[in-house]
C-alpha atoms as a PDB file:
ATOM      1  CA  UNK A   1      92.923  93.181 136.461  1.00  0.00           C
ATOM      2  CA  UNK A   2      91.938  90.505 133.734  1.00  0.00           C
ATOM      3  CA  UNK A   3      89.779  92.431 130.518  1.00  0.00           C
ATOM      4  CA  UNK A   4      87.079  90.012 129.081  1.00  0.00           C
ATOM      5  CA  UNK A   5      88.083  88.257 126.382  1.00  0.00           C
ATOM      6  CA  UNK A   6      85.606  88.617 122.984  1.00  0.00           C
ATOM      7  CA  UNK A   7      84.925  86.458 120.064  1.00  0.00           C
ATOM      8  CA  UNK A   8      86.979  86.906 117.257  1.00  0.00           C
ATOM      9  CA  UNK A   9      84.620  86.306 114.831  1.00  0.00           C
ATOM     10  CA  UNK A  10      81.870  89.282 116.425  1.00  0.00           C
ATOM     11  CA  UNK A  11      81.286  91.853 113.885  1.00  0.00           C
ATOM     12  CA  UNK A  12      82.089  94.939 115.063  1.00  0.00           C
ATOM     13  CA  UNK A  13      80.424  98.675 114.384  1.00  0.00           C
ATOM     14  CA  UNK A  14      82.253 101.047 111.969  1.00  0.00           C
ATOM     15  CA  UNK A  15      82.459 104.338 114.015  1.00  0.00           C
ATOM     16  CA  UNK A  16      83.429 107.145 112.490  1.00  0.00           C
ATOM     17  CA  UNK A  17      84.712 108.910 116.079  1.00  0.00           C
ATOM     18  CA  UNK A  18      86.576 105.818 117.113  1.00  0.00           C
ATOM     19  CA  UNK A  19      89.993 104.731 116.312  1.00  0.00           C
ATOM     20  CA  UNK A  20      90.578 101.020 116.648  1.00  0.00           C
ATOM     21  CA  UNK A  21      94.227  99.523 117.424  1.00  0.00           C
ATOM     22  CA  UNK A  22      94.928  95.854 117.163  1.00  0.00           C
ATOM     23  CA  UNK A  23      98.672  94.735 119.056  1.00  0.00           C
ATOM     24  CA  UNK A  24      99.911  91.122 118.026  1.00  0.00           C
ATOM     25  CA  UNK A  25     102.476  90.218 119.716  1.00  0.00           C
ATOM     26  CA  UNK A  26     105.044  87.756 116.970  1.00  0.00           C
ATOM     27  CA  UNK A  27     106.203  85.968 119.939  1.00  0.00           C
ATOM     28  CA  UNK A  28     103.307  84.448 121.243  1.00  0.00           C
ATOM     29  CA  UNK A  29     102.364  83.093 118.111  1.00  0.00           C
ATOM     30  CA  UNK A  30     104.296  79.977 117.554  1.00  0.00           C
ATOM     31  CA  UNK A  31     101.695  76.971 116.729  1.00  0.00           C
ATOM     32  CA  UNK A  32     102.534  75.454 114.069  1.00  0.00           C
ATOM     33  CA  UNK A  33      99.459  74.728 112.799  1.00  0.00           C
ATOM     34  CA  UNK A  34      98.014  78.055 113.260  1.00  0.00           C
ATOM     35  CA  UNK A  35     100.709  79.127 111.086  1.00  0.00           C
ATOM     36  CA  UNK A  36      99.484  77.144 108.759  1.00  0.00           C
ATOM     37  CA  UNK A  37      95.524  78.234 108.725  1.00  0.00           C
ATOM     38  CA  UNK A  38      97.215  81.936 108.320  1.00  0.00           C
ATOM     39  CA  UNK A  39      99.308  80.971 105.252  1.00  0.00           C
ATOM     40  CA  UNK A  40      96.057  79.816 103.813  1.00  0.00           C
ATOM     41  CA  UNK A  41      94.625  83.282 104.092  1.00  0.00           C
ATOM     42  CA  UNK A  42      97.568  84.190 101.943  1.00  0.00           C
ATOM     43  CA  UNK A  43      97.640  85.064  97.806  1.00  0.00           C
ATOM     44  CA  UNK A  44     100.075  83.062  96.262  1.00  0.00           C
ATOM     45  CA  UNK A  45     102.181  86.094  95.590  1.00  0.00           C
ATOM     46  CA  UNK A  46     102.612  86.503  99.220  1.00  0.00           C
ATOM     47  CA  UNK A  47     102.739  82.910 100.093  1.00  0.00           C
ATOM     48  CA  UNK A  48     106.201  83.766  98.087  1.00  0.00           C
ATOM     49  CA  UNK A  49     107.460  86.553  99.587  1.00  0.00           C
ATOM     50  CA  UNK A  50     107.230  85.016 102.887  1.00  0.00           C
ATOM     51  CA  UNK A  51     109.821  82.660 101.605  1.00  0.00           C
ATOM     52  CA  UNK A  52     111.931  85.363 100.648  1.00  0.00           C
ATOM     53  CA  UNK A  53     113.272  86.256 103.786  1.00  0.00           C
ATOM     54  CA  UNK A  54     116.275  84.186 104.947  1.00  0.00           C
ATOM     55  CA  UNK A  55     115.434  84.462 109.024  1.00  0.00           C
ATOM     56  CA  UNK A  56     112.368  82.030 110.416  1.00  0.00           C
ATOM     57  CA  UNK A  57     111.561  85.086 112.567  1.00  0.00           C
ATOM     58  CA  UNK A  58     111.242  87.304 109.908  1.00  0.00           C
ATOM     59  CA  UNK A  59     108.841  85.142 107.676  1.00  0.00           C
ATOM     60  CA  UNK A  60     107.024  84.403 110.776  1.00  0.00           C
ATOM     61  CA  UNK A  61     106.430  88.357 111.725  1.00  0.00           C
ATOM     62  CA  UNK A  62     105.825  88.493 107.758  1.00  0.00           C
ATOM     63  CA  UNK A  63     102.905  86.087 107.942  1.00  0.00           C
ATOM     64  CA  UNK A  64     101.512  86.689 111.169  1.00  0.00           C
ATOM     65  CA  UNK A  65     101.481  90.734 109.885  1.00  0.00           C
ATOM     66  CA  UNK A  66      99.395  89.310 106.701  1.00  0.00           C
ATOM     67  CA  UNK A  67      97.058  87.088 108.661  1.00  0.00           C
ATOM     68  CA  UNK A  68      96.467  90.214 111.118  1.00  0.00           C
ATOM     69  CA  UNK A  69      95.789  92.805 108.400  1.00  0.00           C
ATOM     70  CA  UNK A  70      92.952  89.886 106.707  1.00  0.00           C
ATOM     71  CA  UNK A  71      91.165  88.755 109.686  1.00  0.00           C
ATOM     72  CA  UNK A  72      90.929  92.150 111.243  1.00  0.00           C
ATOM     73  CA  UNK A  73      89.674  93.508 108.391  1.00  0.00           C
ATOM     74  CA  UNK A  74      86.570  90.824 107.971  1.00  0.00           C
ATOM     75  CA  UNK A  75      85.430  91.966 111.290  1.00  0.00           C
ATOM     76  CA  UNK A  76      84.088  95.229 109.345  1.00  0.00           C
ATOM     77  CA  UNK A  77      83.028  94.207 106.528  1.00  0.00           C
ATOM     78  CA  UNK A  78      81.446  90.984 104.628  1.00  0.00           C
ATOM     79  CA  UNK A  79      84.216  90.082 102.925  1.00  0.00           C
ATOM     80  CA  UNK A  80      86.411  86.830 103.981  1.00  0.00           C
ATOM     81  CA  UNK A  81      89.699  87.161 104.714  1.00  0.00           C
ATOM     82  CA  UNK A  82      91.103  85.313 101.563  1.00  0.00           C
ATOM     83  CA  UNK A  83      89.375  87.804 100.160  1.00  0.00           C
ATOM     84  CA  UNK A  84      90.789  90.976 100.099  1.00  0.00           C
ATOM     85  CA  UNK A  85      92.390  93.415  97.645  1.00  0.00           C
ATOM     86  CA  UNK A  86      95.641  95.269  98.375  1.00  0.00           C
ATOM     87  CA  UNK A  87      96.978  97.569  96.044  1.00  0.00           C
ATOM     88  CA  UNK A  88     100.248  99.995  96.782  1.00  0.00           C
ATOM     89  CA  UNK A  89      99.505 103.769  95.972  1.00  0.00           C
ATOM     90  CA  UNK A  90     102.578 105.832  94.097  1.00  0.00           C
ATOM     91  CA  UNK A  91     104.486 106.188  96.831  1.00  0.00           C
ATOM     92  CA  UNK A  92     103.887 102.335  98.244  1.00  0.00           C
ATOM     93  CA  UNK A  93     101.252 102.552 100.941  1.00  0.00           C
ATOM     94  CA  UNK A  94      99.292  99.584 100.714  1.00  0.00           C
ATOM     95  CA  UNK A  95      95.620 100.615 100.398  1.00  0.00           C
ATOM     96  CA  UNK A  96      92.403  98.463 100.722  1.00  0.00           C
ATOM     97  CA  UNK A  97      91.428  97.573  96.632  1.00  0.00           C
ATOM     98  CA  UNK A  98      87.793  96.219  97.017  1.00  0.00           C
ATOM     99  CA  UNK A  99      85.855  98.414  94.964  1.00  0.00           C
ATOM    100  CA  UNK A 100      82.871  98.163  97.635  1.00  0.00           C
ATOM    101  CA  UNK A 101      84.914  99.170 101.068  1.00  0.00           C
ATOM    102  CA  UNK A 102      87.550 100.646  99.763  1.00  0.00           C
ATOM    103  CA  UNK A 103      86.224 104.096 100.369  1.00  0.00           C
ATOM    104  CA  UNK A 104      84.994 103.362 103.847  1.00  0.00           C
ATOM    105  CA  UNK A 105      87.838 101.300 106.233  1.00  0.00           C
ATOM    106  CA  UNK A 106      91.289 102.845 106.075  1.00  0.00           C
ATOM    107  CA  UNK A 107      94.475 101.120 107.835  1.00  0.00           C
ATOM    108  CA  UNK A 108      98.095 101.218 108.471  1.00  0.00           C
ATOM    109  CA  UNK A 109     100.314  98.787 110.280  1.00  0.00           C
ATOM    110  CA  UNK A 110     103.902  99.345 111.813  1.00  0.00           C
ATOM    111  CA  UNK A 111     106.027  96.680 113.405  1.00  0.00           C
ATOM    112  CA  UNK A 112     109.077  96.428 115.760  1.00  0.00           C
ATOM    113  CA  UNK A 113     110.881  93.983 117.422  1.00  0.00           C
ATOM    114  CA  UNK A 114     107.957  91.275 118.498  1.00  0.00           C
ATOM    115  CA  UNK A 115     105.015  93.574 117.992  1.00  0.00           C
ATOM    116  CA  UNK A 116     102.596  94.547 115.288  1.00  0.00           C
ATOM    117  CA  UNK A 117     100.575  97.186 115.678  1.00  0.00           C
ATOM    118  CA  UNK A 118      97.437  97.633 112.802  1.00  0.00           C
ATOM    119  CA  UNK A 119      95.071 100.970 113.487  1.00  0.00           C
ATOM    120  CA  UNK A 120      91.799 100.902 111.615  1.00  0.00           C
ATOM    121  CA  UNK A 121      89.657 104.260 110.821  1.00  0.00           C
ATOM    122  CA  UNK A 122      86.093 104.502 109.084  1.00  0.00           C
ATOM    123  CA  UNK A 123      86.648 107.263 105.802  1.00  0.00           C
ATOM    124  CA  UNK A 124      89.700 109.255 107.308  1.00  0.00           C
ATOM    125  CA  UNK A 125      93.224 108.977 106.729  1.00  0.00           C
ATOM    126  CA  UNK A 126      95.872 107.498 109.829  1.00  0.00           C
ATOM    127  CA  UNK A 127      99.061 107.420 110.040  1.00  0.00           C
ATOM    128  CA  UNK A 128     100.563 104.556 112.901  1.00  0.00           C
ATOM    129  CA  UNK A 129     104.289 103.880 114.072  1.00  0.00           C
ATOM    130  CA  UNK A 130     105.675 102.122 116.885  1.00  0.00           C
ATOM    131  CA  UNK A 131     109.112 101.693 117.882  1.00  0.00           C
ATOM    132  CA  UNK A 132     111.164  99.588 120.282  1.00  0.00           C
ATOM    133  CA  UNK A 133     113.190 101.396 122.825  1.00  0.00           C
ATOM    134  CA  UNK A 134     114.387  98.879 125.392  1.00  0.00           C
ATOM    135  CA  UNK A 135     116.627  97.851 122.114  1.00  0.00           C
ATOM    136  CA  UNK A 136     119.016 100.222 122.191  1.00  0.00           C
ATOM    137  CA  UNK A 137     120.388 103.987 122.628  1.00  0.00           C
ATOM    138  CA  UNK A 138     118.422 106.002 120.501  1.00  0.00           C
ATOM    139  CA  UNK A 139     120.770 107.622 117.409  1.00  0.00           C
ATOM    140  CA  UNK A 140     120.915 111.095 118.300  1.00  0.00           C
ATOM    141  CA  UNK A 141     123.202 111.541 115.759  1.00  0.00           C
ATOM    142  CA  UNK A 142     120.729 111.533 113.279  1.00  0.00           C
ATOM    143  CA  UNK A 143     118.915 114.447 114.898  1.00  0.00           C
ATOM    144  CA  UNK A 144     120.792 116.441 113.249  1.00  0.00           C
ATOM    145  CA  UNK A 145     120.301 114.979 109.686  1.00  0.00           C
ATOM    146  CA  UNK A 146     116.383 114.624 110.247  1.00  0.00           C
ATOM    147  CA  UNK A 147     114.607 116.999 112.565  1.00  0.00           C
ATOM    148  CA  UNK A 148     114.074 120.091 112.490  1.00  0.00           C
ATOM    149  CA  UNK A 149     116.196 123.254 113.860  1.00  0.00           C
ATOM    150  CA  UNK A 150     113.634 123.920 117.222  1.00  0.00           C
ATOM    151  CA  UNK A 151     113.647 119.939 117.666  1.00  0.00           C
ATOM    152  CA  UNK A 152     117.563 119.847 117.775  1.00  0.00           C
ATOM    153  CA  UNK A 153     117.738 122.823 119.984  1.00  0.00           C
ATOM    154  CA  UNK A 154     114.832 121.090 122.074  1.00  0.00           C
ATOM    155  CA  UNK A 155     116.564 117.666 122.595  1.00  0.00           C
ATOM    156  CA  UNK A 156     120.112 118.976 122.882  1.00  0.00           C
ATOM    157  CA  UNK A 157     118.693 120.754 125.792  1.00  0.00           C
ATOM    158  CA  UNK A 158     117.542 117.652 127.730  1.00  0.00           C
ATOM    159  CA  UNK A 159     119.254 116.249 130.574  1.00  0.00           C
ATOM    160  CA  UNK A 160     121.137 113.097 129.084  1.00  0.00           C
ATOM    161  CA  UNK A 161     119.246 110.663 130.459  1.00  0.00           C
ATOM    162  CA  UNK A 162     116.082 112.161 128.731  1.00  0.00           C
ATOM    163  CA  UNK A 163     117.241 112.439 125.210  1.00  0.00           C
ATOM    164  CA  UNK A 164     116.675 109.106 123.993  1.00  0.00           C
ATOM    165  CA  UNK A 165     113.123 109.066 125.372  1.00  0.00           C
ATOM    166  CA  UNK A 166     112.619 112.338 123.213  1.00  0.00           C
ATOM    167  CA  UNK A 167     114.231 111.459 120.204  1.00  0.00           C
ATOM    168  CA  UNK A 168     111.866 107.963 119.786  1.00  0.00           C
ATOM    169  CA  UNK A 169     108.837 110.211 120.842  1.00  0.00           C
ATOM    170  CA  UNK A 170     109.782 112.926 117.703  1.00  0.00           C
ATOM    171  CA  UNK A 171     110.863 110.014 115.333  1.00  0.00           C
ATOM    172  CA  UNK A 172     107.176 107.937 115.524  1.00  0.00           C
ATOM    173  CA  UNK A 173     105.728 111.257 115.305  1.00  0.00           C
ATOM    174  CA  UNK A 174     107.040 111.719 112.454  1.00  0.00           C
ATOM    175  CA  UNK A 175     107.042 108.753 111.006  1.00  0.00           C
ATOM    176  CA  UNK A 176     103.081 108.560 111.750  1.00  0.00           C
ATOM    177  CA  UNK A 177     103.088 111.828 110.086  1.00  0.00           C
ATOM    178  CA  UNK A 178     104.150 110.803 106.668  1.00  0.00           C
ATOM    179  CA  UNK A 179     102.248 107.355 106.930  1.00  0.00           C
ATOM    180  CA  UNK A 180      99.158 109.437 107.469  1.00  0.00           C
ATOM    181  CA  UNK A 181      99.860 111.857 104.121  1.00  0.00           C
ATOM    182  CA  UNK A 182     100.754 108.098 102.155  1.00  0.00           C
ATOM    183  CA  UNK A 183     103.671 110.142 100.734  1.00  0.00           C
ATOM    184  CA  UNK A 184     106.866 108.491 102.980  1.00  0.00           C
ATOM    185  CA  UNK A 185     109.791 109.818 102.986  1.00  0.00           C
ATOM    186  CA  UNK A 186     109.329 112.148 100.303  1.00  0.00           C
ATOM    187  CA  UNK A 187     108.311 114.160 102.864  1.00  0.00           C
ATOM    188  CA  UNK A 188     111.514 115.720 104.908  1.00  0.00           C
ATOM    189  CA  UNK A 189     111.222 115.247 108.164  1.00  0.00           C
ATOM    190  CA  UNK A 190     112.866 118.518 108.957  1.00  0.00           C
ATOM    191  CA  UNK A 191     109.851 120.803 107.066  1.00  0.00           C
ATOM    192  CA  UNK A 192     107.637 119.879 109.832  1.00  0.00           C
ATOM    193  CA  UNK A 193     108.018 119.651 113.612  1.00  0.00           C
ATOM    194  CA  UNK A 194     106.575 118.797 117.127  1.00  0.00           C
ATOM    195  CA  UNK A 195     107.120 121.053 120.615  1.00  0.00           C
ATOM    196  CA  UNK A 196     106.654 119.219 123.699  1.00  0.00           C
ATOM    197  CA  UNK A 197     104.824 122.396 125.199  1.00  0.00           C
ATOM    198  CA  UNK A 198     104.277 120.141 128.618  1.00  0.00           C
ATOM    199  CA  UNK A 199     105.124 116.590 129.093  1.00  0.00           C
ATOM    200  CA  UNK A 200     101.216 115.982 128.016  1.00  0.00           C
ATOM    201  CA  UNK A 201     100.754 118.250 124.973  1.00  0.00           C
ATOM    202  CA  UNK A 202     102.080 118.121 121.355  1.00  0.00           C
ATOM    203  CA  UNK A 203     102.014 121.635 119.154  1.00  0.00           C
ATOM    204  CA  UNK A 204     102.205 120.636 115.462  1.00  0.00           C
ATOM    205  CA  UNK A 205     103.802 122.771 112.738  1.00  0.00           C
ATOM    206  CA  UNK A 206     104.724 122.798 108.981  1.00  0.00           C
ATOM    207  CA  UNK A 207     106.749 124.512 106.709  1.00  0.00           C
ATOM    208  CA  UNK A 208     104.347 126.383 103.968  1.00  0.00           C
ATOM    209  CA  UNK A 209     106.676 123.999 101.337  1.00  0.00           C
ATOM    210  CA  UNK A 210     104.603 120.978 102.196  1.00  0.00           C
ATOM    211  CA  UNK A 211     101.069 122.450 101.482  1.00  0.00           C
ATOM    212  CA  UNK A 212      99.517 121.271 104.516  1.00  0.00           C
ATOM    213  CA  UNK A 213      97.612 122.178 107.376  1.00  0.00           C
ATOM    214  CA  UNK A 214      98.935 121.266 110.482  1.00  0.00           C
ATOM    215  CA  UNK A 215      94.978 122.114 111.648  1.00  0.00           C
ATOM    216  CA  UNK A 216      93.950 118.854 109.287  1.00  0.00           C
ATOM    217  CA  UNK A 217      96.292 117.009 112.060  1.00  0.00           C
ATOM    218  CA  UNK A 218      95.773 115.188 115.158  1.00  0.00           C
ATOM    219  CA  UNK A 219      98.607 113.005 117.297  1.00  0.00           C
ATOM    220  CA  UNK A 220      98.559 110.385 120.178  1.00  0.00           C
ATOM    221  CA  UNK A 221     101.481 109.261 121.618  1.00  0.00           C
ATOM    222  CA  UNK A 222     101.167 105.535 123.910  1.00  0.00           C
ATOM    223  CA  UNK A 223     103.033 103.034 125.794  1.00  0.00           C
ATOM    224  CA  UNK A 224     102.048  99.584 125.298  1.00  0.00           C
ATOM    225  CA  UNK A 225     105.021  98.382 127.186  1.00  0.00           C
ATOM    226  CA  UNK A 226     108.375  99.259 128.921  1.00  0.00           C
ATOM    227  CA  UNK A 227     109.887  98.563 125.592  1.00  0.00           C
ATOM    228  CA  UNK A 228     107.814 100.228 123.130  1.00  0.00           C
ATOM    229  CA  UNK A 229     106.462 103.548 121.954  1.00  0.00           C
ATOM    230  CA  UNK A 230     103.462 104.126 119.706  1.00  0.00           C
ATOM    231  CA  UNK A 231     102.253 107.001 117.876  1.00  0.00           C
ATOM    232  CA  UNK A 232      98.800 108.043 115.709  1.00  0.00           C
ATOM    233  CA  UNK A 233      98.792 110.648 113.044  1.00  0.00           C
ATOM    234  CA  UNK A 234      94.905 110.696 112.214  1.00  0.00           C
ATOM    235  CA  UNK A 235      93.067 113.300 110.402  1.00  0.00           C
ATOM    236  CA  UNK A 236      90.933 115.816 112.062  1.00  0.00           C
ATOM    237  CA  UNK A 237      86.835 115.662 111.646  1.00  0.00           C
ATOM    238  CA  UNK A 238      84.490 117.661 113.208  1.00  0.00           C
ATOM    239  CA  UNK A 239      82.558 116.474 116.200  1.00  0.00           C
ATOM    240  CA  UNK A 240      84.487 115.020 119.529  1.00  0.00           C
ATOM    241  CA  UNK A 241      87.879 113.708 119.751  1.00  0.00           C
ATOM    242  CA  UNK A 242      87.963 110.037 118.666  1.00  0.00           C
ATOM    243  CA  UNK A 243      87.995 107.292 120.947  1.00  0.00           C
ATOM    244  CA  UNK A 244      90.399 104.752 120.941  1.00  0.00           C
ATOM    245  CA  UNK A 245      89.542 101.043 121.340  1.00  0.00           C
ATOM    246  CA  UNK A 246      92.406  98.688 122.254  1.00  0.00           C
ATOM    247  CA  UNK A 247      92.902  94.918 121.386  1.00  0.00           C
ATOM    248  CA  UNK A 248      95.832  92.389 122.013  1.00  0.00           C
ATOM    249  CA  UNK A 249      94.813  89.933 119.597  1.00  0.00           C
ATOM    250  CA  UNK A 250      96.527  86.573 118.118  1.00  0.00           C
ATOM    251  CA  UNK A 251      94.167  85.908 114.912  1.00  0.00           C
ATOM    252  CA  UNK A 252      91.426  83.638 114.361  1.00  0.00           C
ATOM    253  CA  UNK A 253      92.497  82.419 118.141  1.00  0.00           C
ATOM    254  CA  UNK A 254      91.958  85.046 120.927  1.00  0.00           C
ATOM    255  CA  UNK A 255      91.543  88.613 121.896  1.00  0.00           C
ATOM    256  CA  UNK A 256      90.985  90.917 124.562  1.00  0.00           C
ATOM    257  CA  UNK A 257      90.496  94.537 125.450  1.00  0.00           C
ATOM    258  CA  UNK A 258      93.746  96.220 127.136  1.00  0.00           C
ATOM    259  CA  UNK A 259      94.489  99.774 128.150  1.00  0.00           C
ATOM    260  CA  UNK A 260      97.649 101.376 126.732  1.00  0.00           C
ATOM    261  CA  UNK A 261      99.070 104.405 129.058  1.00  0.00           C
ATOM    262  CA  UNK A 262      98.589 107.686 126.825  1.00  0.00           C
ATOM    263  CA  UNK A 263     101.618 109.613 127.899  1.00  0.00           C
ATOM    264  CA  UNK A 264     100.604 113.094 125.279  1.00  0.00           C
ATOM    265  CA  UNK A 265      98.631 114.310 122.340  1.00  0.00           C
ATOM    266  CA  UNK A 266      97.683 117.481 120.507  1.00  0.00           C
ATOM    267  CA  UNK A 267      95.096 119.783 121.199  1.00  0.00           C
END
């Protein structure tokens, strides 16, 4: 079924129990001169790191990721897309700047092979990651190297054919983990870990070394498409569960609502 497409220039409400996830997908977004109205958007500093990378698919995923990031942003606050202020924390998050929203919209923005995938939250922290897995074989090798003991024992345990499927579900988990604390990878990903108690529910744990409450935590796991997996690391509030609202979007051009297949999350 075809989902109405909206304006995208509408304003939209900052909820504090809804998640928001934007999907551009690089691909689609070819016009030249479109191109061109997002490298407009751009400081000159980034105008010049988009020249930096030596593949045209790479700059193009580079500037369509920048354009996303500015226009999506405008449709919370009054503040133009040329606008706003990005500065990296200590451990290189890039965090909103402008002294009058920075405090109030929080994002993060992952990319794979042909998608981007930007999550937007209203005052609490998220953490998003998506990976492609029609690529290739996942590396179970590095299982060994990067999860946990339990996971290791978990995966090994799998029929074959499921192990690959497992090992991308623990490794955006994590990775939406650490995105979510801003810290990266000083974080080891063996010090906390994830048991698939059913196919639909995620138990969360940490080692008392990391200082954190796996309580503070809540996870998603979707599948926007045979190829790719997406996870959420967002940080718990009381009232309901959030809601998540979905958008395939190419900026300052077209968007519509779509439905991504939640396949687990945590309690």
């Amino acid at each position: 079924m075809n989902r109405p497409k909206i304006s995208s220039s509408t304003m939209l409400a900052n909820n504090a129990d809804t998640i928001h996830l934007w999907f551009a997908y690089v691909d689609e977004i070819q016009n030249l001169h479109l191109l061109d109205r997002y490298r407009s958007l751009l400081t000159e500093e980034e105008r010049q790191q988009e020249k930096r990378f030596h593949f045209l698919r790479d700059r193009r995923r580079y500037l369509v990721t920048r354009a996303l990031v500015r226009t999506v942003l405008s449709r919370y606050a009054d503040v133009a897309p040329e606008e706003w202020l990005f500065a990296s924390n200590a451990y290189g998050r890039p965090e909103i700047a402008n002294p009058d929203v920075a405090s109030k919209i929080a994002f993060n923005i992952s990319h794979t092979k042909n998608l981007i995938v930007l999550g937007i939250t209203f005052g609490d922290t998220l953490g998003v990651d998506v990976e492609n897995v029609g690529l290739r074989d996942a590396p179970l090798d590095l299982a060994s190297q990067f999860f946990s003991p339990n996971e290791v024992a978990a995966l090994v345990a799998l029929p074959p054919e499921s192990q690959s499927q497992r090992f991308f579900q623990y490794w955006t988990l994590k990775e939406a983990y650490v995105k979510a604390r801003g810290m990266g990878l000083s974080i080891p990903l063996d010090q906390f870990e994830f048991d698939f108690t059913t196919d639909r529910h995620i138990k969360f744990s940490t080692n008392p070394s990391l200082n954190d409450s796996p309580s503070r935590w809540q996870f998603w796991q979707f599948q926007p498409s045979e190829d790719h997996l997406l996870a959420v690391c967002a940080e718990r509030f009381d009232g309901p569960k959030p809601e998540f609202l979905m958008r395939k979007i190419v900026p300052l051009e077209a968007e519509q609502f779509i439905n991504c297949p939640m396949l687990c999350a945590s309690a």
